[in-house]
Protein backbone atom coordinates (compact mmCIF):
# COMPACT_ATOMS: atom_id res chain seq x y z
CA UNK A 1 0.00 0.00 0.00
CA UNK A 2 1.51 3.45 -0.84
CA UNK A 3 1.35 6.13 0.88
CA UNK A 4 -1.33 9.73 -0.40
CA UNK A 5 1.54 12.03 -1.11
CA UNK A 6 -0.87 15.48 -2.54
CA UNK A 7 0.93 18.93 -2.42
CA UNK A 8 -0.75 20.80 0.34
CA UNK A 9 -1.44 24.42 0.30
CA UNK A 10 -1.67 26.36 2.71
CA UNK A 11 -3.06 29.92 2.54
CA UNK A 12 -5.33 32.71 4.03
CA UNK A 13 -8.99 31.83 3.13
CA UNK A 14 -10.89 34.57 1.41
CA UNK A 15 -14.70 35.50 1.35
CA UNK A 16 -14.15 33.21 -1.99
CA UNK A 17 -13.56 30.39 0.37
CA UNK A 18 -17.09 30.96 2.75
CA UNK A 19 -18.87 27.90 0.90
CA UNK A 20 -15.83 25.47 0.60
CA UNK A 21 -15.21 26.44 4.80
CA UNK A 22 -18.68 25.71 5.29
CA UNK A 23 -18.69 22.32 3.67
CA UNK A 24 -15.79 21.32 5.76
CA UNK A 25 -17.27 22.45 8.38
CA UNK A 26 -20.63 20.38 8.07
CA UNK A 27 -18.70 17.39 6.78
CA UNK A 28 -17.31 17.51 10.44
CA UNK A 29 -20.37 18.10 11.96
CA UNK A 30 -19.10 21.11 13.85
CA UNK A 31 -19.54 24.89 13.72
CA UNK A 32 -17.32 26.66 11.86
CA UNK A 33 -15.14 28.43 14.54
CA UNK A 34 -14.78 32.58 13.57
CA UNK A 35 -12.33 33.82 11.27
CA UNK A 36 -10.07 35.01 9.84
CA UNK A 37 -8.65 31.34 9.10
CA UNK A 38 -6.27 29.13 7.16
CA UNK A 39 -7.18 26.79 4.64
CA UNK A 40 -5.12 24.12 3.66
CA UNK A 41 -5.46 22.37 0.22
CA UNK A 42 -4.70 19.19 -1.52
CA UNK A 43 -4.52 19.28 -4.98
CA UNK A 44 -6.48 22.35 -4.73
CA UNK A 45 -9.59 20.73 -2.76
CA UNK A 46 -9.97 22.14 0.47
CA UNK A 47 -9.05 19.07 3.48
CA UNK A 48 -8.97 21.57 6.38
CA UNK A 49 -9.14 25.06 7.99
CA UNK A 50 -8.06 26.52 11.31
CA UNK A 51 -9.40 29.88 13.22
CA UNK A 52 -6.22 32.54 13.75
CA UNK A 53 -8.61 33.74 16.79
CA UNK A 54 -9.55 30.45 18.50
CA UNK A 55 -7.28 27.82 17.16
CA UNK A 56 -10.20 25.61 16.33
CA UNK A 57 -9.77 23.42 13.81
CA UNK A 58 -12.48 21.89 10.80
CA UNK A 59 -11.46 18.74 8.31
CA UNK A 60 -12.94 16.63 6.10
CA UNK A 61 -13.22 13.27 7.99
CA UNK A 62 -13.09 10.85 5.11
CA UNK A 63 -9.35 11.98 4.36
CA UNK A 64 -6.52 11.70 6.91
CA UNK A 65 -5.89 14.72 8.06
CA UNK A 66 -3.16 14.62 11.17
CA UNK A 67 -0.93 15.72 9.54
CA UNK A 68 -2.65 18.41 7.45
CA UNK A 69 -4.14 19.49 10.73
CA UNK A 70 -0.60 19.36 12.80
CA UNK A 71 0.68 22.04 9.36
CA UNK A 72 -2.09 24.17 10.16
CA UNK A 73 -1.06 24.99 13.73
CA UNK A 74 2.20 24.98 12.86
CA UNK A 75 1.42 27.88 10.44
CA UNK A 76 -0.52 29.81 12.66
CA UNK A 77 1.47 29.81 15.34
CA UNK A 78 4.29 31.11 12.82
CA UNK A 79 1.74 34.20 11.72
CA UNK A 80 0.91 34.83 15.07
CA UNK A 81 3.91 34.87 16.83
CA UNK A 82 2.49 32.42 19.53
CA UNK A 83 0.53 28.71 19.39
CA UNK A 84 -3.14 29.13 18.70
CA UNK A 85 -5.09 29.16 21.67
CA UNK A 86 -6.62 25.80 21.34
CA UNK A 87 -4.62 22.29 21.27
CA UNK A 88 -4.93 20.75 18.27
CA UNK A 89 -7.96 18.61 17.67
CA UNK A 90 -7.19 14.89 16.09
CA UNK A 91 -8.56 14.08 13.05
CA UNK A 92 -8.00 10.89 12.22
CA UNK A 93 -10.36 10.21 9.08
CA UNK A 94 -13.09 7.38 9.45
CA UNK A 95 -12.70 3.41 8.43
CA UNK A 96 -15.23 2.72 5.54
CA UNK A 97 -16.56 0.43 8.18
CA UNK A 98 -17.12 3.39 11.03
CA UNK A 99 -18.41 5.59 8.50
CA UNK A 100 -21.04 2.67 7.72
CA UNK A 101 -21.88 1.91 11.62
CA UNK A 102 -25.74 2.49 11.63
CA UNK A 103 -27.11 2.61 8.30
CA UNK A 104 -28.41 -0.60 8.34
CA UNK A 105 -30.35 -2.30 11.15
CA UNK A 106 -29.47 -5.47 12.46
CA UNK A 107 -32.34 -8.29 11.97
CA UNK A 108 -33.07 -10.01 16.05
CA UNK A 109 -32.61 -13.41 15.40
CA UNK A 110 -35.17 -16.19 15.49
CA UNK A 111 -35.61 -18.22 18.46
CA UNK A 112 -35.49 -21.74 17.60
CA UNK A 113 -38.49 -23.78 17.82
CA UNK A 114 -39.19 -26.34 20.87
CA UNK A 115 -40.61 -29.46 19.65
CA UNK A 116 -42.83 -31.24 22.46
C-alpha cells in the first residue's frame, strides 16, 4: 500500500472560500469556529481550515488529516507569533466500516423452535 503524497497548500482563506469552509465544516459536523482562518489544500480541494482567533480546527473526515491538521497549527502559530489558543484537535479520518456503523439495522434473530 503506498502512501497519499498530494501537495498541500496552505493559505489565508478569502470571502471566496465561505462555501468550501462551510462544507468542511458540516462534513465535520461542527460549527465553523470565527475567522479570519487558514485553509489548507490538496490538490487544490480544500481538506482543512483553522481559526487565527480560536485555534479551532475543521477537516474533512473521510481523508486523513493529522498531519494536514498538525501544518495548520504549525502555520498559525508562525503568523501569530504564539501557538493558537486551542490544542490541536485529532482528526483521524473514518474506516469505511465506522463511516457505515448504523445505516443498516441489524435483523433479532429467530428463536429456535421447541418441539414437544
Amino acid at each position: 500500500m503506498t502512501p497519499d503524497i498530494s501537495p498541500i497548500t496552505i493559505r489565508r482563506a478569502t470571502e471566496d472560500d465561505d462555501k468550501a469552509l462551510d462544507r468542511l465544516a458540516r462534513l465535520d459536523s461542527r460549527r465553523l469556529p470565527a475567522g479570519p482562518h487558514l485553509l489548507a489544500l490538496a490538490d487544490d480541494v480544500p481538506v482543512a481550515a483553522i481559526s487565527l482567533s480560536s485555534g479551532l480546527t475543521v477537516a474533512n473526515p473521510f481523508a486523513t488529516t493529522d498531519s494536514v491538521v498538525a501544518l495548520l497549527h504549525e502555520r498559525a502559530e508562525h503568523l501569530l507569533g504564539r501557538p493558537p489558543a486551542a490544542p490541536p484537535a485529532r482528526h483521524r479520518g473514518l474506516r469505511p466500516l465506522q463511516a457505515m456503523r448504523g445505516l443498516f439495522p441489524v435483523a433479532p434473530r429467530a428463536r429456535p423452535s421447541r418441539s414437544s
